[in-house]
C-alpha atoms as a PDB file:
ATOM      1  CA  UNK A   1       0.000   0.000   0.000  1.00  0.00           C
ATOM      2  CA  UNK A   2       0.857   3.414  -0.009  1.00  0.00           C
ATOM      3  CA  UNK A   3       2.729   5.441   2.942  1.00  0.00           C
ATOM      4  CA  UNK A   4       0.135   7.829   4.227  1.00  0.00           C
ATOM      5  CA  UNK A   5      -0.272   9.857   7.454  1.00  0.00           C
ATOM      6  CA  UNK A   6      -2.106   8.062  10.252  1.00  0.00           C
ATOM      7  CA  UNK A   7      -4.773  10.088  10.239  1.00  0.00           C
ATOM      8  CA  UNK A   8      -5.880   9.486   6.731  1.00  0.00           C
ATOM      9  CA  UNK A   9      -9.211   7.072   6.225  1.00  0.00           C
ATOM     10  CA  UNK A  10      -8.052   4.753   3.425  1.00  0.00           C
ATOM     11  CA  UNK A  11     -11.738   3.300   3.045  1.00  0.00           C
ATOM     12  CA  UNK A  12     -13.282   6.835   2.288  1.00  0.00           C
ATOM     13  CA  UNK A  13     -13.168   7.992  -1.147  1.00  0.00           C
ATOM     14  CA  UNK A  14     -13.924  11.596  -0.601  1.00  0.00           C
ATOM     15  CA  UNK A  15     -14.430  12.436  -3.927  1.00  0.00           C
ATOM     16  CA  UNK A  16     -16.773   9.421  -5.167  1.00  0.00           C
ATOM     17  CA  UNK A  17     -19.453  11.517  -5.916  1.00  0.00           C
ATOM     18  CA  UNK A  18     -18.207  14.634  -6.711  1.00  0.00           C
ATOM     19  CA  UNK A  19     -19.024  14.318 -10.654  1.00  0.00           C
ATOM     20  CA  UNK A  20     -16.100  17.274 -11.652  1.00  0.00           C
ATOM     21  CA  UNK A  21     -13.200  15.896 -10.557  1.00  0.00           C
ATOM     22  CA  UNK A  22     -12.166  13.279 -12.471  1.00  0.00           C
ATOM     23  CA  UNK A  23      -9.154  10.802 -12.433  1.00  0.00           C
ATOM     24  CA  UNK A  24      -8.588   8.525  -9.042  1.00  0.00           C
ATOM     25  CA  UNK A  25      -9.047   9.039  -5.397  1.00  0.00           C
ATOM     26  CA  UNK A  26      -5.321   9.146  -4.622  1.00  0.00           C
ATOM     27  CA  UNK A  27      -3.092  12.136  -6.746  1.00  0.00           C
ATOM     28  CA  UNK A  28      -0.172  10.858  -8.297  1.00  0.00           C
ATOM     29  CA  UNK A  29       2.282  12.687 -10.039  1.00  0.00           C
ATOM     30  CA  UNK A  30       3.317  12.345 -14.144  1.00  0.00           C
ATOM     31  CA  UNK A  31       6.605  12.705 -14.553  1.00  0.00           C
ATOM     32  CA  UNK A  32       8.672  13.609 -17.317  1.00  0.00           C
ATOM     33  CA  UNK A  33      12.300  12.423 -17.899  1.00  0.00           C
ATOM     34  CA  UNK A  34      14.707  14.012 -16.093  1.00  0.00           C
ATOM     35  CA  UNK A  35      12.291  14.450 -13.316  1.00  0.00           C
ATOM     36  CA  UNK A  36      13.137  11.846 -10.390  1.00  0.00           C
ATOM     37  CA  UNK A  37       9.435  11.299  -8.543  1.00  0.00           C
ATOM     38  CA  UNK A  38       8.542   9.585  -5.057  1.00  0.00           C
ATOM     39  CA  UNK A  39       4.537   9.925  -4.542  1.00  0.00           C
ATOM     40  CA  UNK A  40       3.910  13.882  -4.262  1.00  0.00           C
ATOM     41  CA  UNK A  41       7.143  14.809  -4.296  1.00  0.00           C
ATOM     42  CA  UNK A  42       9.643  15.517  -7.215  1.00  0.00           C
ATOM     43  CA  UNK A  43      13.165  16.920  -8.051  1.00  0.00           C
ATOM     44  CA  UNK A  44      14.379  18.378 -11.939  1.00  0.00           C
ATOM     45  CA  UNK A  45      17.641  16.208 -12.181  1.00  0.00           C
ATOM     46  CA  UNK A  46      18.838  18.004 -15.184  1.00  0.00           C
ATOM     47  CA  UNK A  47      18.804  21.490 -17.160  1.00  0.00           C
ATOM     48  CA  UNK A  48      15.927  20.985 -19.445  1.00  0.00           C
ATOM     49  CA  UNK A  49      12.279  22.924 -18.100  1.00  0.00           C
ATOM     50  CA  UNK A  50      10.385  19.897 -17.076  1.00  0.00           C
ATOM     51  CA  UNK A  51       6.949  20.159 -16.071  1.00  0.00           C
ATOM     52  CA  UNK A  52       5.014  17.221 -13.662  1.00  0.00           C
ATOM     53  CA  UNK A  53       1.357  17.376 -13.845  1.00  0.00           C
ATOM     54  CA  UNK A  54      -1.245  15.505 -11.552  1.00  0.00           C
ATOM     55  CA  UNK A  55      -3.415  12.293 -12.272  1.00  0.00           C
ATOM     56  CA  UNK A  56      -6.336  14.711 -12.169  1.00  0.00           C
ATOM     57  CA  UNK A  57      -8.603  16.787 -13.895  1.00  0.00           C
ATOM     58  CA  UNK A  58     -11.575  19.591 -12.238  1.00  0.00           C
ATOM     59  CA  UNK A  59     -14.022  20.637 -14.832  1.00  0.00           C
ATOM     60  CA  UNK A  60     -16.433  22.899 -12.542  1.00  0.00           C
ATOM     61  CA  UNK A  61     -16.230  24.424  -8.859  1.00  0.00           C
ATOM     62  CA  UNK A  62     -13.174  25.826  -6.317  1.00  0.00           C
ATOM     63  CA  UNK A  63     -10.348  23.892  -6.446  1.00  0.00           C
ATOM     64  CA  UNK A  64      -6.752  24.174  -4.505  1.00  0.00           C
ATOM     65  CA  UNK A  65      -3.406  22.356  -4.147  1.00  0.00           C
ATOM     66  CA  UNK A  66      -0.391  23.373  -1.978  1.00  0.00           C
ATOM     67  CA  UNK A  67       3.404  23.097  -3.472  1.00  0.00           C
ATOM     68  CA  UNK A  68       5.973  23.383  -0.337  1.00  0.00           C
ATOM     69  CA  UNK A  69       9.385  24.462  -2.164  1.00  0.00           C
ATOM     70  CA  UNK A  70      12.599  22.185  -1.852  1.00  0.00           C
ATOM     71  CA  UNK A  71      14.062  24.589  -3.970  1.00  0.00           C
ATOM     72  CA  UNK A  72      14.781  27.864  -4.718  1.00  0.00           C
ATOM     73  CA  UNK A  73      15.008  28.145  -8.429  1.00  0.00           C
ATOM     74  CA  UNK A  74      13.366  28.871 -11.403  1.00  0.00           C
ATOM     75  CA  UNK A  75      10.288  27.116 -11.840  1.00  0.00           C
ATOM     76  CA  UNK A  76       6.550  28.235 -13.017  1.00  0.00           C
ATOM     77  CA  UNK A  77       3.468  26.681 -11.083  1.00  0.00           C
ATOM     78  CA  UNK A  78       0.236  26.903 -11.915  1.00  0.00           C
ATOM     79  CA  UNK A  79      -2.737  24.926 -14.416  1.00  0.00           C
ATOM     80  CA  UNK A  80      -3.002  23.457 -17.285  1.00  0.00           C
ATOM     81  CA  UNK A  81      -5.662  21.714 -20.097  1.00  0.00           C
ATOM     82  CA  UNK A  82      -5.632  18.793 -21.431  1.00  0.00           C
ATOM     83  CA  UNK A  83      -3.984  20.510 -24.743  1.00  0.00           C
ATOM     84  CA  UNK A  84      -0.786  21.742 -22.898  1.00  0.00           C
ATOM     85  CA  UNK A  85       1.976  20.352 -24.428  1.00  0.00           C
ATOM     86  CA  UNK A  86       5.245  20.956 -22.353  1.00  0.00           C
ATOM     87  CA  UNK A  87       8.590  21.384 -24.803  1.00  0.00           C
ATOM     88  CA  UNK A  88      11.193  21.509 -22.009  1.00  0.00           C
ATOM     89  CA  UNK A  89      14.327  21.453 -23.884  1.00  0.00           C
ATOM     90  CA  UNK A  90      12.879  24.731 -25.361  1.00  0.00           C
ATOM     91  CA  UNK A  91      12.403  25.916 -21.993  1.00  0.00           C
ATOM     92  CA  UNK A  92       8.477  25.919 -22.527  1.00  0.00           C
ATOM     93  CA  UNK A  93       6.459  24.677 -19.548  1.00  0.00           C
ATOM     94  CA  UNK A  94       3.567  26.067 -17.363  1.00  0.00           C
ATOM     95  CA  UNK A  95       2.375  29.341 -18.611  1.00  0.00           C
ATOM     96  CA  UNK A  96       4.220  29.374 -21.958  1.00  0.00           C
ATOM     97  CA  UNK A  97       1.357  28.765 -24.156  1.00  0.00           C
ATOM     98  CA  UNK A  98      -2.520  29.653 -24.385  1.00  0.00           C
ATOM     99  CA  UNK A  99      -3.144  26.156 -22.609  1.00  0.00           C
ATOM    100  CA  UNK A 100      -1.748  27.209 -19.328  1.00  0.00           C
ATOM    101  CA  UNK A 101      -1.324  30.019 -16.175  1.00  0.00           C
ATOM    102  CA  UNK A 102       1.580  29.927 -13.709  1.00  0.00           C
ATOM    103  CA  UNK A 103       3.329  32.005 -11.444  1.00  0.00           C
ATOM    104  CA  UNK A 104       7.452  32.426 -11.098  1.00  0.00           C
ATOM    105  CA  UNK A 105       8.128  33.653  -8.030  1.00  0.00           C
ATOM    106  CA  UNK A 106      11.840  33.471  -8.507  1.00  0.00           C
ATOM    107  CA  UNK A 107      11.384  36.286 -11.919  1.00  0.00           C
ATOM    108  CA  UNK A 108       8.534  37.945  -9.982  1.00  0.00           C
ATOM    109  CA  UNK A 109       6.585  37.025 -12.680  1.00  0.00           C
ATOM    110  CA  UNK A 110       3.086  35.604 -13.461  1.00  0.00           C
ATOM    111  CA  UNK A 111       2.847  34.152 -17.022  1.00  0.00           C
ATOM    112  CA  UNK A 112       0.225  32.953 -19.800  1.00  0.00           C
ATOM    113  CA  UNK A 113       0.650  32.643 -23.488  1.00  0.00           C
ATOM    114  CA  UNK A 114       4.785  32.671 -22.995  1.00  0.00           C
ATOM    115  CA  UNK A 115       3.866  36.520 -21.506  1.00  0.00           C
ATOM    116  CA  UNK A 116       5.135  37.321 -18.174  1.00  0.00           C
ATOM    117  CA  UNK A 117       3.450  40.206 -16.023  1.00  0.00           C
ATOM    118  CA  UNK A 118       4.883  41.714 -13.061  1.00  0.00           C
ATOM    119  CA  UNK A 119       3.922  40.528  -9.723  1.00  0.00           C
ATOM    120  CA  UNK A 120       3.699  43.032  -6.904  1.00  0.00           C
ATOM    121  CA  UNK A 121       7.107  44.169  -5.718  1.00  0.00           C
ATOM    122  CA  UNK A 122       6.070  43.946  -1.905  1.00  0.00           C
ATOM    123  CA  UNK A 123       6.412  39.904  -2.769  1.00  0.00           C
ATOM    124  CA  UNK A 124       9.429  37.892  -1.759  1.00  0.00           C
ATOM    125  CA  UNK A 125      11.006  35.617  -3.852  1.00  0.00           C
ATOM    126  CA  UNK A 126      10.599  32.199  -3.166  1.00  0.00           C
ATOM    127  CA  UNK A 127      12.519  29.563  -0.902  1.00  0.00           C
ATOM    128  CA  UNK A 128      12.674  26.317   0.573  1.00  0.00           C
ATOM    129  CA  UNK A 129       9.950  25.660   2.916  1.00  0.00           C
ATOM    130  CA  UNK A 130       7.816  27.977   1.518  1.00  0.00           C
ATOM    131  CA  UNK A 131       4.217  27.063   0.021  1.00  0.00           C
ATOM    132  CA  UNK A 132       2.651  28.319  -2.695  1.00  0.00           C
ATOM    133  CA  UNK A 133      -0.797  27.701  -3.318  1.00  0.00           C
ATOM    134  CA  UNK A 134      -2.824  27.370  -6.176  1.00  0.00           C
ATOM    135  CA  UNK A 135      -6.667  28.596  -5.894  1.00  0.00           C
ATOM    136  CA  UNK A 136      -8.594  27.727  -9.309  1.00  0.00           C
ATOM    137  CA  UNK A 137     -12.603  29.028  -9.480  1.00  0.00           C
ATOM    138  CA  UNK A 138     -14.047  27.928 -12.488  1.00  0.00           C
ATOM    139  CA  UNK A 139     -17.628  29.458 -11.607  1.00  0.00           C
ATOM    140  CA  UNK A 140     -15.746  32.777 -11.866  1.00  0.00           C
ATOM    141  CA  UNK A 141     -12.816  31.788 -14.447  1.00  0.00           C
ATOM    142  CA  UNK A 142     -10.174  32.932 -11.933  1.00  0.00           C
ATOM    143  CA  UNK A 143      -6.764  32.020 -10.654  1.00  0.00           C
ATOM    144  CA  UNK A 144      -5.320  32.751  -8.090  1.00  0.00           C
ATOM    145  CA  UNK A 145      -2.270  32.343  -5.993  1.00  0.00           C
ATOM    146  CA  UNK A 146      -0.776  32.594  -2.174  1.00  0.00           C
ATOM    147  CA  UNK A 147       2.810  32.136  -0.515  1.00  0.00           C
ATOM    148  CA  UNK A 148       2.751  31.425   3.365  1.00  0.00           C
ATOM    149  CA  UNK A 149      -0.739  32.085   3.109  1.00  0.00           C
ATOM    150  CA  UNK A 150      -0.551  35.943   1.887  1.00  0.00           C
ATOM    151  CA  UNK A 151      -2.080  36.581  -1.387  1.00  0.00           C
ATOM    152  CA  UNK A 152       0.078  37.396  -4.391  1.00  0.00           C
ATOM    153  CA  UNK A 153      -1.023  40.694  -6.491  1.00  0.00           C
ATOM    154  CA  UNK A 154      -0.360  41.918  -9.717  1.00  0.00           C
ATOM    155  CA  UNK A 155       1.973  44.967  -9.787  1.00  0.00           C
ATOM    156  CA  UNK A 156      -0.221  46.736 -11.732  1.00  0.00           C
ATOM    157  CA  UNK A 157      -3.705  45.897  -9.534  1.00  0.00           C
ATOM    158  CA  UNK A 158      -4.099  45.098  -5.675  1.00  0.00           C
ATOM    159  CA  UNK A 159      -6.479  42.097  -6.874  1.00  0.00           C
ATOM    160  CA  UNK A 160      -5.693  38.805  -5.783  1.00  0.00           C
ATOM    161  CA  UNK A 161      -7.212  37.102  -9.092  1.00  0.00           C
ATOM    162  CA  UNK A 162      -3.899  37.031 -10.764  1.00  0.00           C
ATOM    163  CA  UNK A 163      -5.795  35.034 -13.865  1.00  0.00           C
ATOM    164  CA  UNK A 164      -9.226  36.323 -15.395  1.00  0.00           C
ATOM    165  CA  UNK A 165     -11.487  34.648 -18.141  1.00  0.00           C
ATOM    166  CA  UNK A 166      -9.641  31.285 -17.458  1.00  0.00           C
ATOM    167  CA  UNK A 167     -10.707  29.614 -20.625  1.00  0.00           C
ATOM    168  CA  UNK A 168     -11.010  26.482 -19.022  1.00  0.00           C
ATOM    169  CA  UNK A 169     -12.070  24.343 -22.116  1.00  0.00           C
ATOM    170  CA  UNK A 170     -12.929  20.730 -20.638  1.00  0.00           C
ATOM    171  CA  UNK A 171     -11.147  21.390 -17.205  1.00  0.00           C
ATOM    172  CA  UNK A 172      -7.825  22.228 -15.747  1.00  0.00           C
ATOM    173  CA  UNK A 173      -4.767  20.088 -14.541  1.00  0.00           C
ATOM    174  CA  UNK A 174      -2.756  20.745 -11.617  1.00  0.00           C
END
């Protein structure tokens, strides 16, 4: 079986009958070459921009997921459709094309169609032990992101939906 905390009910499928979320009870994590994965948590063994997706998919609702850094590097963190196609010896991943919306908090940067956008200035760069989450509201076609638990703004607009008119198509992909 798998290593999970104590407290964690192995017999309850918490999301059996929640018809949006679709893939199986426990997320696992695809990884690419280069990418050396043990259950949720990962490491880029080379130079190439790999990206790691989730088992998943969420068509309709709120969604989040947490990422606790091991790192402090360059990496972009976000969603993605089913149509994302990562090229990571290109250096295209999450964010880099119409299919997907990430933020970089090492650049400061938020990114979608391979165009980054200032993030607020009053944000720290990223480190290890830090999280970032990742707050997705398809009702309102938002995105959303925190680190520690603050939200992260656009430089140009004290909102905290980083990403408007998500266009979703058949549901996103952590």
């Amino acid at each position: 079986g798998k290593d999970l905390p104590p407290y964690f009910n192995e017999s309850v499928d918490h999301f059996r009958n929640v018809p949006h979320r679709i893939g199986p009870q426990y997320v696992e994590l695809l990884a690419a070459d280069g990418i050396i994965s043990n259950g949720l948590d990962c490491k880029n063994t080379g130079t190439a921009f790999h990206t790691v997706k989730a088992n998943v998919k969420v068509q309709q609702g709120k969604w989040y997921y947490e990422v606790t850094l091991g790192s402090h590097g360059l990496m972009q963190i976000g969603w993605v459709t089913e149509k994302f196609l990562a090229k990571p010896v290109a250096g295209m991943g999450v964010g880099d094309d119409d299919q997907s919306w990430a933020i970089d908090m090492y650049r400061l940067q938020q990114w979608h169609c391979n165009q980054p956008s200032a993030i607020s200035k009053r944000t720290t760069r990223w480190a290890p032990g830090m999280v970032i989450g990742c707050l997705l509201n398809l009702s309102a076609s938002t995105i959303s992101f925190t680190l520690n638990g603050e939200y992260v703004t656009s430089a140009d607009s004290p909102s905290s939906l980083l990403f408007q008119n998500v266009e979703a198509g058949d549901g996103l992909i952590p």
